[in-house]
N, C-alpha and C. Protein backbone atom coordinates (compact mmCIF):
# COMPACT_ATOMS: atom_id res chain seq x y z
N UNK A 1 -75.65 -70.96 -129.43
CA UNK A 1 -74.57 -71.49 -128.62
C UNK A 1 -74.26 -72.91 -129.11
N UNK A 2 -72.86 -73.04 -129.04
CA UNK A 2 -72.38 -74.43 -129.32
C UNK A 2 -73.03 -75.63 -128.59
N UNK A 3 -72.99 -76.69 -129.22
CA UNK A 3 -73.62 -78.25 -128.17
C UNK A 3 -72.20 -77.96 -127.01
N UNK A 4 -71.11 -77.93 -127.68
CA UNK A 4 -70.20 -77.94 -126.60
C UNK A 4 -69.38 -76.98 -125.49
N UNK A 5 -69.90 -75.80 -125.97
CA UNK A 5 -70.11 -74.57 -125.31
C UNK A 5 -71.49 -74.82 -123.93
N UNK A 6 -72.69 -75.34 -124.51
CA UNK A 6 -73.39 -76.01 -123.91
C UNK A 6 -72.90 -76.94 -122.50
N UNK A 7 -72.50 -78.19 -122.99
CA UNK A 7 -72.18 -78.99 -122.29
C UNK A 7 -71.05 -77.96 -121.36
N UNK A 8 -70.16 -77.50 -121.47
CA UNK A 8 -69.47 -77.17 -120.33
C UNK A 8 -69.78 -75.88 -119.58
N UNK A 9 -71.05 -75.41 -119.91
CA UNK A 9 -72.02 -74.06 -118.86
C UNK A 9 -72.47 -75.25 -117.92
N UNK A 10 -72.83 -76.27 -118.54
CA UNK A 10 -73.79 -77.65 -117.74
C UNK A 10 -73.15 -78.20 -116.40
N UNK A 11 -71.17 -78.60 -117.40
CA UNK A 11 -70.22 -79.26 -116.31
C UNK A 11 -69.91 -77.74 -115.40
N UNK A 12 -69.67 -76.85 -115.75
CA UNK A 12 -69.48 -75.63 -114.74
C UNK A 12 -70.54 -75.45 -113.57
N UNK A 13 -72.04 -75.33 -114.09
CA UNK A 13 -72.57 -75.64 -112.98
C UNK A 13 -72.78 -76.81 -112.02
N UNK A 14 -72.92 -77.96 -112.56
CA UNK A 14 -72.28 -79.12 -111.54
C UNK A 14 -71.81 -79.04 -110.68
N UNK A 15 -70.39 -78.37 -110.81
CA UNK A 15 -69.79 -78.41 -110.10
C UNK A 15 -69.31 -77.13 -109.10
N UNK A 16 -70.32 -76.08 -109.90
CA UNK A 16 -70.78 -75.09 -108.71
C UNK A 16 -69.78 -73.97 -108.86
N UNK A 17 -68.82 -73.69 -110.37
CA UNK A 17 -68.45 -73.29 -110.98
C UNK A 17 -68.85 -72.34 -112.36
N UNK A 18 -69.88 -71.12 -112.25
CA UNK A 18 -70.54 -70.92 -113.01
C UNK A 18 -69.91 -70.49 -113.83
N UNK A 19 -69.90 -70.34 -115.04
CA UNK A 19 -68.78 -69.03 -115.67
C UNK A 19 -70.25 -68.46 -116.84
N UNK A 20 -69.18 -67.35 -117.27
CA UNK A 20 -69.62 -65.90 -118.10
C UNK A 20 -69.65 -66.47 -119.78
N UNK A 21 -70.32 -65.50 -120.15
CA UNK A 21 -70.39 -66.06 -121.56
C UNK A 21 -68.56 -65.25 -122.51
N UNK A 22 -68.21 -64.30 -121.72
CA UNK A 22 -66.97 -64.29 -122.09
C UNK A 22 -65.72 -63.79 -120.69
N UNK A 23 -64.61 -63.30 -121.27
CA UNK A 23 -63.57 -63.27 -119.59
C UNK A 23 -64.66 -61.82 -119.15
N UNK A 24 -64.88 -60.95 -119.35
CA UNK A 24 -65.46 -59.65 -118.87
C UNK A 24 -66.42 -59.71 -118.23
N UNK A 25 -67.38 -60.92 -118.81
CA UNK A 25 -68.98 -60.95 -117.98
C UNK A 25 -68.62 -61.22 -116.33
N UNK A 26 -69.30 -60.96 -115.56
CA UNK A 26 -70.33 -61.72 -114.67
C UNK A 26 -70.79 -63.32 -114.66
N UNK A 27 -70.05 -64.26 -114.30
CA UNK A 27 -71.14 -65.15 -114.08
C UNK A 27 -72.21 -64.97 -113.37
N UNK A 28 -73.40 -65.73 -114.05
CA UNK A 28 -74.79 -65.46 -113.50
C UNK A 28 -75.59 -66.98 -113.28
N UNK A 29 -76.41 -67.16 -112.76
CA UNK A 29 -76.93 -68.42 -112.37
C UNK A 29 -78.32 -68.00 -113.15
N UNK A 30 -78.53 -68.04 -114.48
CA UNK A 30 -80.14 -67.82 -114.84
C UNK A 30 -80.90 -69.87 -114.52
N UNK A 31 -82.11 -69.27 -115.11
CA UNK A 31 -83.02 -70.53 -115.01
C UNK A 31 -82.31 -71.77 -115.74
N UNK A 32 -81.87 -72.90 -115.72
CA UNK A 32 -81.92 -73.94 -116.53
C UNK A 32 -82.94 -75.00 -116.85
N UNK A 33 -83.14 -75.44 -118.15
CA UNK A 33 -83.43 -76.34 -118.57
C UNK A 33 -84.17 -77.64 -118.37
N UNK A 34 -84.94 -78.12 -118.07
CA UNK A 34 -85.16 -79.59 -117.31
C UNK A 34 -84.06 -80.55 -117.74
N UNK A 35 -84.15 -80.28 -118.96
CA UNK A 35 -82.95 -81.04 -119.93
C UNK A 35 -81.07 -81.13 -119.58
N UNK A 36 -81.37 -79.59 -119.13
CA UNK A 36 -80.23 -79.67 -118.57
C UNK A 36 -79.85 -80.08 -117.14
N UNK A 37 -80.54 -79.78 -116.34
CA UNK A 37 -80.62 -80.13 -114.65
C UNK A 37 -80.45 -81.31 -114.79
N UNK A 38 -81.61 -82.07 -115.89
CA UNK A 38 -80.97 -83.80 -115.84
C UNK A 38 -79.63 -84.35 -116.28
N UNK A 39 -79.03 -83.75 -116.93
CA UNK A 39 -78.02 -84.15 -117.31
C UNK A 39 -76.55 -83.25 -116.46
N UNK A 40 -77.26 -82.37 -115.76
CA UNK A 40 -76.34 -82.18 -114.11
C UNK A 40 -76.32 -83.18 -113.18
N UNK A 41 -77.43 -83.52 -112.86
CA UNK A 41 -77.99 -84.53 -112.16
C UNK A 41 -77.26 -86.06 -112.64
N UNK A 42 -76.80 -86.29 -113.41
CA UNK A 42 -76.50 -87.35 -113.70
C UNK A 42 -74.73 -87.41 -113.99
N UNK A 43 -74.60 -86.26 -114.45
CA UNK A 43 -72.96 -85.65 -114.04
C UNK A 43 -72.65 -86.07 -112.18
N UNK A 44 -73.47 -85.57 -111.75
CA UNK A 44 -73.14 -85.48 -110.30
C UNK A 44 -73.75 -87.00 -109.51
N UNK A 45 -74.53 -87.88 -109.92
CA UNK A 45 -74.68 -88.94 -109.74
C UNK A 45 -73.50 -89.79 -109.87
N UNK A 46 -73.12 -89.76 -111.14
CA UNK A 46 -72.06 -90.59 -111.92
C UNK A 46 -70.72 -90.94 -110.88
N UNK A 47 -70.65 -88.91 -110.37
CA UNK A 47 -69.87 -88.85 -109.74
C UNK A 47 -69.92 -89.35 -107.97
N UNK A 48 -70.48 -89.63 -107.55
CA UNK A 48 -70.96 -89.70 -106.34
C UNK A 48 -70.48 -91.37 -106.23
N UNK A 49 -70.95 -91.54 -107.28
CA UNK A 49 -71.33 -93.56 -107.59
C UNK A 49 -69.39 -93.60 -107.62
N UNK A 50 -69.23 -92.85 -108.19
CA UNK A 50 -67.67 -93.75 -108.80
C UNK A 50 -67.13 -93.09 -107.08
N UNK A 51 -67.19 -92.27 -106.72
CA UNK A 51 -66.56 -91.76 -105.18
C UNK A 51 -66.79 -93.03 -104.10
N UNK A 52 -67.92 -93.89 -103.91
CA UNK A 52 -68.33 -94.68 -102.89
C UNK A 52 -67.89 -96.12 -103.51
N UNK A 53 -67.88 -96.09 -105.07
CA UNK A 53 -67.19 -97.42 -105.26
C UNK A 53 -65.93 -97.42 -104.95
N UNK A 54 -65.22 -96.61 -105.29
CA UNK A 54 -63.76 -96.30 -104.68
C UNK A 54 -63.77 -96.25 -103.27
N UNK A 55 -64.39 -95.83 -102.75
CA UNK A 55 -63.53 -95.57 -101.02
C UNK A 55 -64.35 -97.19 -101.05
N UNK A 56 -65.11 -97.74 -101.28
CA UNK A 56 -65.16 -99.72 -101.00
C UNK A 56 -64.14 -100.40 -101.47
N UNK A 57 -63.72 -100.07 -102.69
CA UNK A 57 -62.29 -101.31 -102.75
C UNK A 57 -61.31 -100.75 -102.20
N UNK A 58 -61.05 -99.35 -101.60
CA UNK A 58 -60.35 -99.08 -100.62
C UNK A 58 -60.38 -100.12 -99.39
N UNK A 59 -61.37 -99.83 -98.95
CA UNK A 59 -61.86 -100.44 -97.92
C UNK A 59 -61.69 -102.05 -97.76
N UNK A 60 -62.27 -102.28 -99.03
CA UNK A 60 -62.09 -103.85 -98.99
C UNK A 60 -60.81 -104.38 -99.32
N UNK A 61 -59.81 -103.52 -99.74
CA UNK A 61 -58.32 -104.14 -100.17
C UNK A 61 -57.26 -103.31 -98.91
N UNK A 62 -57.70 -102.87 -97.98
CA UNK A 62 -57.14 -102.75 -96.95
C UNK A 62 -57.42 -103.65 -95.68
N UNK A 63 -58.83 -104.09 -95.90
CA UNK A 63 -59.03 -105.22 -94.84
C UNK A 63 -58.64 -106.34 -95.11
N UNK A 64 -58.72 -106.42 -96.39
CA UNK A 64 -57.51 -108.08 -97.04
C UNK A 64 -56.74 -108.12 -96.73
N UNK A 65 -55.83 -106.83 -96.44
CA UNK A 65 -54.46 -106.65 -95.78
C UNK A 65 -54.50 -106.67 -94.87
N UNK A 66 -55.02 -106.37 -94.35
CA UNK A 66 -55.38 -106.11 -92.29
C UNK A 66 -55.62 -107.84 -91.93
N UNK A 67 -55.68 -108.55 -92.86
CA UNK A 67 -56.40 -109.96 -92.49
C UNK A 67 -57.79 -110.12 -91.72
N UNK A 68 -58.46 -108.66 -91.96
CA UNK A 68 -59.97 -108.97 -91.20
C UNK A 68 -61.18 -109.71 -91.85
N UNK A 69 -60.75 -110.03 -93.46
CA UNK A 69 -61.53 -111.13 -93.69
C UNK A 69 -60.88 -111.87 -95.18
């Protein structure tokens, strides 16, 4: 299997999106990787981090506006 065939079985499960090795299969959820779980794990970190920094300068550039500080 490709590195980049790879990487996007990795981003598919992330995001809880499994897919088939072609259109006909079955997606299947077999065992992964340590290697890979970590680098899910850090897909989905990444993502989490950039979600809570955003809703804060939300936050903080609406209360600038609000004049609450």
């Amino acid at each position: 299997m490709s590195e980049q065939r790879n990487w996007i079985k990795i981003w598919a499960r992330t995001v809880g999106m499994p897919i088939g090795e072609t259109d006909q299969d079955a997606p299947t959820n077999p065992a992964i990787s340590k290697k890979d779980v970590k680098k899910a794990l850090a897909f989905r970190t990444f993502w989490i981090a950039l979600h809570v920094f955003t809703c804060g300068m939300i936050i903080a550039g609406n209360g600038k506006t609000l004049g609450l500080w």
